[in-house]
Protein backbone atom coordinates (compact mmCIF):
# COMPACT_ATOMS: atom_id res chain seq x y z
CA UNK A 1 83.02 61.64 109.38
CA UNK A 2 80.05 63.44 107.79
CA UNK A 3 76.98 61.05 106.90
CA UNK A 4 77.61 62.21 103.26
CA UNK A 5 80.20 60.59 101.83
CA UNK A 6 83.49 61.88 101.44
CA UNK A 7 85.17 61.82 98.48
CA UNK A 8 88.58 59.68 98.40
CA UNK A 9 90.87 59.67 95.33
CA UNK A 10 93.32 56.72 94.38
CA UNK A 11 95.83 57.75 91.47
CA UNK A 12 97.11 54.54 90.20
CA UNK A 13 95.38 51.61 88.53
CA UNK A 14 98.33 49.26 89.85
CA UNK A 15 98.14 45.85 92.71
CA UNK A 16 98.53 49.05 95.34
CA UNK A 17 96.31 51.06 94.27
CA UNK A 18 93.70 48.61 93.40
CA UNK A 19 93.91 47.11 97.24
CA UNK A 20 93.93 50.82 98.66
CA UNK A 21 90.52 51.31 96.92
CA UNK A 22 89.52 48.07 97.74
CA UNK A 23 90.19 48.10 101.42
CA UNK A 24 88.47 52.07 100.77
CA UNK A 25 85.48 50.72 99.80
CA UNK A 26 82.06 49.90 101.84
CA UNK A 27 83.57 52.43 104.06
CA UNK A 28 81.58 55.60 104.11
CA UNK A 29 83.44 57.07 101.73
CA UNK A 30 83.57 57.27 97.55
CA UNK A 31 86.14 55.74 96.13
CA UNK A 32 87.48 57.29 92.46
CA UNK A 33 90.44 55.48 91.11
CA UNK A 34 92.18 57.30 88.23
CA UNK A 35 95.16 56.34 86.18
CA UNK A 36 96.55 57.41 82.81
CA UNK A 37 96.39 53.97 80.88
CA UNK A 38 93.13 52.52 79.27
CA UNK A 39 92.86 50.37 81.86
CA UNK A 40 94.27 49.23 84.76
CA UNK A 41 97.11 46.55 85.71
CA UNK A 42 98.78 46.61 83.00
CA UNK A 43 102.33 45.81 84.14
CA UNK A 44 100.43 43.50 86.45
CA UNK A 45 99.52 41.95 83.46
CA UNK A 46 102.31 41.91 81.58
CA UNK A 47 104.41 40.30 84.11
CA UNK A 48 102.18 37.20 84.66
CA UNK A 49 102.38 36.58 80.91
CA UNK A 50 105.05 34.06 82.06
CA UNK A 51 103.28 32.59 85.22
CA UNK A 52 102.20 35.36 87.68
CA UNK A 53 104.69 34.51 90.33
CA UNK A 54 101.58 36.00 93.55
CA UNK A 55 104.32 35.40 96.46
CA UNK A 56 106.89 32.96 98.11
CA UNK A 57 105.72 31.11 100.70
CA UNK A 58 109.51 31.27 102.94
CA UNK A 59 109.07 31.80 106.45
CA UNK A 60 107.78 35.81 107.73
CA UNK A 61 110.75 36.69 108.75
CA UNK A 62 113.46 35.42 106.03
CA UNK A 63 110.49 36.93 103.44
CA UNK A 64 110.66 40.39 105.39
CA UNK A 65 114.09 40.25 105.39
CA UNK A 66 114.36 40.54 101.24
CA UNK A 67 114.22 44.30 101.31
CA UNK A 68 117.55 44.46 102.65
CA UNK A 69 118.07 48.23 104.30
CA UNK A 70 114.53 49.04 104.33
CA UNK A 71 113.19 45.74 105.67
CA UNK A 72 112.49 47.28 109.06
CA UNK A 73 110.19 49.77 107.36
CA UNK A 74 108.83 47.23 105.15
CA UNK A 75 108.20 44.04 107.77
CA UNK A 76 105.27 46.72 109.60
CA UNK A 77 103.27 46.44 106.24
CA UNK A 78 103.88 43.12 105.43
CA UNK A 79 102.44 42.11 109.08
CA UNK A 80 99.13 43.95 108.22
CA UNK A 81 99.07 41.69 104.81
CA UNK A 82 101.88 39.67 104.17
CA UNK A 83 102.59 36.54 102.06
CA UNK A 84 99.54 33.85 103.78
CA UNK A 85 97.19 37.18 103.63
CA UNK A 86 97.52 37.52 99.94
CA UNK A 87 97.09 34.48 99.15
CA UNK A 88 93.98 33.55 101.08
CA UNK A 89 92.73 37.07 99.72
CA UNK A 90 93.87 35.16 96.13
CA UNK A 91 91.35 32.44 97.04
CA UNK A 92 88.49 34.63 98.09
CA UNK A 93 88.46 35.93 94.67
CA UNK A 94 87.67 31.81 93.59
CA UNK A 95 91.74 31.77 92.28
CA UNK A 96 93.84 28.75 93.63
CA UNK A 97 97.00 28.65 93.93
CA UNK A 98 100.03 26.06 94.08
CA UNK A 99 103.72 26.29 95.29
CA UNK A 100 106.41 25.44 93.20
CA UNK A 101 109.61 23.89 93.51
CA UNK A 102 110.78 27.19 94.39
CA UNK A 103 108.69 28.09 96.98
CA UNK A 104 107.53 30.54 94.97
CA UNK A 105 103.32 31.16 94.65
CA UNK A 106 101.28 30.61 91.65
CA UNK A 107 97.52 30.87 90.20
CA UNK A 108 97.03 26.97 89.77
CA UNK A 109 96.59 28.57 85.62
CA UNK A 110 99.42 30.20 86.32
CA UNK A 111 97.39 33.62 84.16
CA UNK A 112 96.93 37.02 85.63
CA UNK A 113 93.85 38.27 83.73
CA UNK A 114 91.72 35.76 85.76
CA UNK A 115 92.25 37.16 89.04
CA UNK A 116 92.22 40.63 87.64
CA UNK A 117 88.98 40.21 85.78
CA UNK A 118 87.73 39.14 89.45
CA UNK A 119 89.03 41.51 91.38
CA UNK A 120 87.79 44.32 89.09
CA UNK A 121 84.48 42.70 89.22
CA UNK A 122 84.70 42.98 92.90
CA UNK A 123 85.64 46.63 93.06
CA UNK A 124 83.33 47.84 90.67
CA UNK A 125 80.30 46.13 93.17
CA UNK A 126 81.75 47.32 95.75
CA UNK A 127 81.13 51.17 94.33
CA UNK A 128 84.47 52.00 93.16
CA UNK A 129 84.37 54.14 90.28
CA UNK A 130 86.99 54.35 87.68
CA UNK A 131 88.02 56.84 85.76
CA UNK A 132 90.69 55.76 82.87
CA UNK A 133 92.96 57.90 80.69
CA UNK A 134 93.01 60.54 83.22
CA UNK A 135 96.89 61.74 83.99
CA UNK A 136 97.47 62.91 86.97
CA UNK A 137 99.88 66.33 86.47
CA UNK A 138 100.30 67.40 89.84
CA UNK A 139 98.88 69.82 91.79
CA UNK A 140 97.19 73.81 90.89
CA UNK A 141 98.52 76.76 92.84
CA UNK A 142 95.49 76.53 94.78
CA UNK A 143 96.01 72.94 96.29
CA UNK A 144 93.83 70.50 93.63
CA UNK A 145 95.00 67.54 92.38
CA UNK A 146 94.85 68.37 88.33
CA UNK A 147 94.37 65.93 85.25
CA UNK A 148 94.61 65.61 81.74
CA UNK A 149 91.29 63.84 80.70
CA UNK A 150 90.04 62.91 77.94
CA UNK A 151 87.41 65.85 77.61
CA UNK A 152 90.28 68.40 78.69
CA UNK A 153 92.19 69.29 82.20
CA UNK A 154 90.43 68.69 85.17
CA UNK A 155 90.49 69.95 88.54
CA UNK A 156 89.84 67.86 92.23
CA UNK A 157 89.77 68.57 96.02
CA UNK A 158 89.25 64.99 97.44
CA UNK A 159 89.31 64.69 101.49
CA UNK A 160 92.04 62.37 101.02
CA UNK A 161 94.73 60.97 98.34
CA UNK A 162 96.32 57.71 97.90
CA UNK A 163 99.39 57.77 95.45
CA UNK A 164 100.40 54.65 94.29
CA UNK A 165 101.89 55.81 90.80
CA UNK A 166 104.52 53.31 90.38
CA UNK A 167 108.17 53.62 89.73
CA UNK A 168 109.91 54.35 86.71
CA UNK A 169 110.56 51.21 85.06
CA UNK A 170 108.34 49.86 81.42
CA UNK A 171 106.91 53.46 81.07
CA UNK A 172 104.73 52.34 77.85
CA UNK A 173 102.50 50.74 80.49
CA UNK A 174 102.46 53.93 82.79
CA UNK A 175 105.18 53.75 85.36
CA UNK A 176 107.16 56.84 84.55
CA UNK A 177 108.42 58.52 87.24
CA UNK A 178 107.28 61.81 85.84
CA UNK A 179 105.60 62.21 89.94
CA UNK A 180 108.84 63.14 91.42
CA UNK A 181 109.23 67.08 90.21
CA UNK A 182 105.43 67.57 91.81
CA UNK A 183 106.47 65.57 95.22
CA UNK A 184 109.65 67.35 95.27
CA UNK A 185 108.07 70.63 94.86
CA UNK A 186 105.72 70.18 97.46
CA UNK A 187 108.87 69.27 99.76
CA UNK A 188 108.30 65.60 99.92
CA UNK A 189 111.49 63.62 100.20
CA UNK A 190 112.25 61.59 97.36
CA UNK A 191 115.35 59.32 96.62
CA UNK A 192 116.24 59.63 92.49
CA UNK A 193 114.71 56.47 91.04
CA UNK A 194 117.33 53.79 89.67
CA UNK A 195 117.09 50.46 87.60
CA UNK A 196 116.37 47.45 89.90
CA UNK A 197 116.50 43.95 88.70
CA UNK A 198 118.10 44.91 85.97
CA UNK A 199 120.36 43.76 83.03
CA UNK A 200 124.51 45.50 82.83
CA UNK A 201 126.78 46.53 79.81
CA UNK A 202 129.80 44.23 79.48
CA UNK A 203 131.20 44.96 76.16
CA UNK A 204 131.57 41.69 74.43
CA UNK A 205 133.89 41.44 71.64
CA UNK A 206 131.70 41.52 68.06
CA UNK A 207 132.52 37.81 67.81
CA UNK A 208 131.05 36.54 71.29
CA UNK A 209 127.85 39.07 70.82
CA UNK A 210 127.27 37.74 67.75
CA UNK A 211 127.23 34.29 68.48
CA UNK A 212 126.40 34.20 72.03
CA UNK A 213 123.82 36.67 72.66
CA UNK A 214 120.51 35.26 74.45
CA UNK A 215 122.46 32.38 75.38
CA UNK A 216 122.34 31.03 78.57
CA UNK A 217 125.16 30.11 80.84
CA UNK A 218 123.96 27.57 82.82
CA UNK A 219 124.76 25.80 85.95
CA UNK A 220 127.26 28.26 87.27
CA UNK A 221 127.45 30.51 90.53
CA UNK A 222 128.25 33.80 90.91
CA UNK A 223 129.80 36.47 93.78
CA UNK A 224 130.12 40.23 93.81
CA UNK A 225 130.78 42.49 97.12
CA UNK A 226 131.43 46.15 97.61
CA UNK A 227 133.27 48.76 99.58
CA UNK A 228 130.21 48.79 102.20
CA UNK A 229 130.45 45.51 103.17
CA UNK A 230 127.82 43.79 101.31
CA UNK A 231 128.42 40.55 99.46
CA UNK A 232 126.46 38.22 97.16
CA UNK A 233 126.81 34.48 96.29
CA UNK A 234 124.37 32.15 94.38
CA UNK A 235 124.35 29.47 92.22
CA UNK A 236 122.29 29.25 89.35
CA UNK A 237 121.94 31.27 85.57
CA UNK A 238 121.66 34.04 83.40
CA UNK A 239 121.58 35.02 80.13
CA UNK A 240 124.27 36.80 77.85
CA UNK A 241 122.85 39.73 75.91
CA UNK A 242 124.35 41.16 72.90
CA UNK A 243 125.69 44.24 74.95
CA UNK A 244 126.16 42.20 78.28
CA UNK A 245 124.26 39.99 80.81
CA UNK A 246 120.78 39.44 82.29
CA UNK A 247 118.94 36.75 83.89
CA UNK A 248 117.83 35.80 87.42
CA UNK A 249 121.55 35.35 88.96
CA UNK A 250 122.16 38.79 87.70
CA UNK A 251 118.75 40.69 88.73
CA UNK A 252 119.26 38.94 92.41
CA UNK A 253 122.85 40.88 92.67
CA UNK A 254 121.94 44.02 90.56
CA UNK A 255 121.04 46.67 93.52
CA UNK A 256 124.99 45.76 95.01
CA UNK A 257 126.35 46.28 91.39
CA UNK A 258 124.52 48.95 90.59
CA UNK A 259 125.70 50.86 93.32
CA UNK A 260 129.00 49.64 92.84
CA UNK A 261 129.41 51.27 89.54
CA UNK A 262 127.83 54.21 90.44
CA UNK A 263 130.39 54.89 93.43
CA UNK A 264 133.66 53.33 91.85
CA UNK A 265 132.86 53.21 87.55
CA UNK A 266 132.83 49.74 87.02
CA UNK A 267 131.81 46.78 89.31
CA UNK A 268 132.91 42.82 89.00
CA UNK A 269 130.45 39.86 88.63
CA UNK A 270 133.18 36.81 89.73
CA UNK A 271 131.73 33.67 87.72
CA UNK A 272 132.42 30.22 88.98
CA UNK A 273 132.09 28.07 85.80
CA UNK A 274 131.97 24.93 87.02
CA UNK A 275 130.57 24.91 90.94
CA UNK A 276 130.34 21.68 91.58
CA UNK A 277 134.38 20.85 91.10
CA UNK A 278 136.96 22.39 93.38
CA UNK A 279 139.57 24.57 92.53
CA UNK A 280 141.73 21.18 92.66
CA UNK A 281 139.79 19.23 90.71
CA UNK A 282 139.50 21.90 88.25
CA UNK A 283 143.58 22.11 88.53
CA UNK A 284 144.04 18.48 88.08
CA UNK A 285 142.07 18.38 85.07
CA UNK A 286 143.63 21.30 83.19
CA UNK A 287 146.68 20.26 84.10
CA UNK A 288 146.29 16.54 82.62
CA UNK A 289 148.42 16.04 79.47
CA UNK A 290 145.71 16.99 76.20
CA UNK A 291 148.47 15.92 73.92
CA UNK A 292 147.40 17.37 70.22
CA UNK A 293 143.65 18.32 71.10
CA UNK A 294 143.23 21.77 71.53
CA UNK A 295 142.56 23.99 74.43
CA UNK A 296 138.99 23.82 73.76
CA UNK A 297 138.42 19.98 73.04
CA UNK A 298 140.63 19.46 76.36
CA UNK A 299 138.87 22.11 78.17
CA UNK A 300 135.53 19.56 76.32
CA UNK A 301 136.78 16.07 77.28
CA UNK A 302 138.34 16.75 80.72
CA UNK A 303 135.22 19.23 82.73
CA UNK A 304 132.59 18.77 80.18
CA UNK A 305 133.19 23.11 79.18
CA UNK A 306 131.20 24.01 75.88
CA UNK A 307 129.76 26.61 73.92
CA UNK A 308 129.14 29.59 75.38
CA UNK A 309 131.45 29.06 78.66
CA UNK A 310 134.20 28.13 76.82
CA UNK A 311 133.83 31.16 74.66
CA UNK A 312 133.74 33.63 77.48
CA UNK A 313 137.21 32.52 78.46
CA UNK A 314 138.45 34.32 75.37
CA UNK A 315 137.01 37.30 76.41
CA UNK A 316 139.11 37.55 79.04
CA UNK A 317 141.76 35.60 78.31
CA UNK A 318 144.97 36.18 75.72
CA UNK A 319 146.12 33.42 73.91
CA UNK A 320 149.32 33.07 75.70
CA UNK A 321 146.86 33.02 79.04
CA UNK A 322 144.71 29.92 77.81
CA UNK A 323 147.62 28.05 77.50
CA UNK A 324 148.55 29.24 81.16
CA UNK A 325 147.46 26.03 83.47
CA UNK A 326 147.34 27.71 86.66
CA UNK A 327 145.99 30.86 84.74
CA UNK A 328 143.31 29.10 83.10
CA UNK A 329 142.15 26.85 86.47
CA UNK A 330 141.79 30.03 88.24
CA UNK A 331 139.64 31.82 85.90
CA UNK A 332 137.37 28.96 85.45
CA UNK A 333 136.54 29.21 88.84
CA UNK A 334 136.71 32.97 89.09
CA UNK A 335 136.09 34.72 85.98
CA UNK A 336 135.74 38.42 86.58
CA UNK A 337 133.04 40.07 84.29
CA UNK A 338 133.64 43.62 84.35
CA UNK A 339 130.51 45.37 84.44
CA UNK A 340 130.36 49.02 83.06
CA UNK A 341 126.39 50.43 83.22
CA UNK A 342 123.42 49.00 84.23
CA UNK A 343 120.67 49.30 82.06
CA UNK A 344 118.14 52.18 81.50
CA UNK A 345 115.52 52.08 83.86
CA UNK A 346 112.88 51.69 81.72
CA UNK A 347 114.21 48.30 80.52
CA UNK A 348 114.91 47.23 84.32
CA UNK A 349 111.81 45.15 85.83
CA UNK A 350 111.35 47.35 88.32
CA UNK A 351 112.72 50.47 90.00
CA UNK A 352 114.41 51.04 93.17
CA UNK A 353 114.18 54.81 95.12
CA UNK A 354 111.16 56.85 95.23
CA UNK A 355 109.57 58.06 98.52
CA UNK A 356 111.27 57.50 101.89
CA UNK A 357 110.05 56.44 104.30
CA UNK A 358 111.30 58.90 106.54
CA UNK A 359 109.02 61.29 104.91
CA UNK A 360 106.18 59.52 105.60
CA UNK A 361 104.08 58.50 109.03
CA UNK A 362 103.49 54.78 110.06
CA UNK A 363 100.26 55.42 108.24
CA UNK A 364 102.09 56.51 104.94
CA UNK A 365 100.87 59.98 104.89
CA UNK A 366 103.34 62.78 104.20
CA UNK A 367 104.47 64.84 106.98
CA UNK A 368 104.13 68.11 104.85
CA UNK A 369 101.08 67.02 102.98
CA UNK A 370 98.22 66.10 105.10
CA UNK A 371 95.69 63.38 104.19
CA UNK A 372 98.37 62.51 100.60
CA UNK A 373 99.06 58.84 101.57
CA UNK A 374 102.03 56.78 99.11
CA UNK A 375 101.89 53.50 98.35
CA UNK A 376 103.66 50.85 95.81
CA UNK A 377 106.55 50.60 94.36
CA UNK A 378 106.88 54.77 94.74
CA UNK A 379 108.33 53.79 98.02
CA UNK A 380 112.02 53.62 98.53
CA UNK A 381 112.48 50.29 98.53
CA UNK A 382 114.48 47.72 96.41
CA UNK A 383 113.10 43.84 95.99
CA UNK A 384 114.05 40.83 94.82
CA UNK A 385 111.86 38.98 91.93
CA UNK A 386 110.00 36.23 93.51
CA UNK A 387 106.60 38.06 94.31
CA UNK A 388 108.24 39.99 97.10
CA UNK A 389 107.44 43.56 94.77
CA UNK A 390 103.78 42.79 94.84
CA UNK A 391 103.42 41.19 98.30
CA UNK A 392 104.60 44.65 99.80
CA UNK A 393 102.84 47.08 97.36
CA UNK A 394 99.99 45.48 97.67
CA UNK A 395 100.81 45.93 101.57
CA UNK A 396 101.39 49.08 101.29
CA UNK A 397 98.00 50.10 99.79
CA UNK A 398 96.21 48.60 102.72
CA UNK A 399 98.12 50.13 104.97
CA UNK A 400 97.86 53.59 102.72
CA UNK A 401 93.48 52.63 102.86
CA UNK A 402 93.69 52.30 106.69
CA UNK A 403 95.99 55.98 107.49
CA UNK A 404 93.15 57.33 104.95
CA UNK A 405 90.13 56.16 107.28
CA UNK A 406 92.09 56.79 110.32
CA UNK A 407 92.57 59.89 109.29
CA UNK A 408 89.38 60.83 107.92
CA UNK A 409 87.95 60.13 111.29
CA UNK A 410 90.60 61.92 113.16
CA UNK A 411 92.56 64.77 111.33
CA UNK A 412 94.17 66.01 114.20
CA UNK A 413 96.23 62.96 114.41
């Protein structure tokens, strides 16, 4: 590398590419972060409004394991910073943390604009230089990286590029998708982007959406499987919306049903209403004489079923079937909820698809595009909510920051 410094761009004001610019930084090089927004981490924000969930603190390799089919590309980054990284790089920045009852990893104030207040104070003495409301449109016919700034369109030739533009999901906070024509263009391989952790269509009657929507059903566990092989059972909750369902249980299955519908139309969430009785119990109890009391005051008295759990029974249910013993014991311990559509993407927490990896070096540069380096949740990847998401995409921009000084240094490889 020349003794002048060389100029590196990051496009993305996200956790990936604020750690590729960090891990840039103090390294012979100047660092110029651009993204579209105002300012930067703004989903990053948005999502800690309810506790910024940092990590889990499992063991390595159950964590790795969480990006199901790409966890063998994944585990690499997450062993250059993983879960005990990121948090001790948490504390540096005079955060502390706590783990729940979950395992899951908190600020002890459980906010996000603390540590990003820090960390931005950190970058900005370290020499990065930002450059806000600049939209990155792709590249010119002769190779620069154009934007749309604020004082009109402006052209770039960096030494080196770091992409960490996000998926497609919550585009009022910049995560649009609108890359993938450019990459695609330039013959990078790009999996469509589709709604992860996401919410489904159901099709409640008018009378259950009407008086059960944002309700939770609680205390209940939950299956689904697929053609391929791949199954899913957990106990917990979710929410009914007024078109359908949301809620952890759900988001934890939604990649599985997702592809389920898009292969076959529809896919089935089975609901166990009441987990903790077997299907005898559940049997004997239905089947105990109710006398005059109605389905639903039986249904009350005998397994403590209520509200909004009694109510989805009808939706599946006839008449004649609710009066059905065996019928009825079977479907409160496996009520199929036919699911029709996932959500649009944009509603969906985050986004699954984007870059693969197999177009991509160990270093995450392109293969076609020399020195353009991806990183964040562009990849093609698909995680779970828990903190996994940011643990690898902030991974990934450190790995992105190293392949950019490696490369810098040695271009032929």
């Amino acid at each position: 590398m020349s003794e002048s410094k060389r100029e590196v761009v990051v496009i993305g004001g996200g956790p990936a590419g604020l750690m590729a610019a960090e891990v840039l930084s103090g390294q012979g090089v100047a660092v110029h972060l651009y993204d579209a927004m105002p300012s930067v981490g703004r989903k990053f924000l948005l999502a800690g409004r309810g506790g910024l969930n940092l990590t889990h603190s499992e063991p390595f390799e159950r964590f790795a394991g969480r990006f199901g089919e790409r966890s063998a590309q994944v585990e690499p980054l997450l062993r250059t910073f993983g879960p005990d990284a990121l948090r001790a790089w948490v504390h540096g920045l005079g955060i502390q943390t706590f783990v729940g009852t979950s395992g899951r990893v908190f600020p002890t104030d459980m906010k996000a604009a603390p540590l990003l207040r820090a960390w931005m104070h950190r970058l900005r003495e370290a020499g990065v230089r930002f450059h806000m409301r600049h939209r990155w449109l792709g590249w010119s016919d002769a190779g620069a990286m154009r934007f749309a700034a604020p004082a009109g369109e402006l052209e770039i030739e960096p030494a080196a590029t770091v992409l960490a533009l996000g998926g497609a999901s919550w585009s009022r906070l910049g995560s649009d998708g609108a890359w993938v024509p450019w990459l695609n263009e330039r013959g990078v391989d790009v999996a469509p982007l589709l709604p992860s952790n996401c919410g489904f269509d159901i099709g409640w009657t008018p009378y259950f959406a009407e008086r059960f929507a944002g309700k939770p059903f609680k205390s209940v566990a939950v299956t689904a499987a697929d053609a391929r092989g791949r199954c899913f059972a957990r106990k917990g909750e979710f929410v009914a919306t007024a078109t359908g369902v949301e809620g952890s249980l759900v988001y934890a299955a939604s990649g599985l049903l997702r592809d389920q519908i898009a292969s076959e139309g529809s896919a089935t969430l089975w609901l166990d209403l009441l987990p903790d009785r077997s299907v005898e119990q559940v049997r004997a109890a239905v089947l105990h004489p109710r006398g005059a009391r109605s389905v639903a005051s039986h249904l009350k008295s005998r397994l403590g079923l209520e509200g909004i759990k009694t109510a989805v029974l009808h939706e599946v249910l006839t008449r004649e079937q609710m009066l059905e013993p065996d019928t009825l014991a079977r479907t409160l311990k496996a009520l199929p909820l036919r699911l029709v559509a996932a959500r649009p993407i944009d509603e969906a927490i985050s986004s699954a698809g984007g870059v693969r990896f197999e177009a991509l070096d160990a270093r995450l540069m392109s293969s076609v595009l020399p020195g353009v380096f991806c990183a964040g949740e562009m990849l093609d990847w698909e995680a779970p909510t828990g903190g996994y998401l940011l643990t690898a995409s902030m991974a990934s921009g450190a790995v992105a920051a190293q392949g950019v000084l490696q490369w810098l240094r040695h271009p032929q490889f």
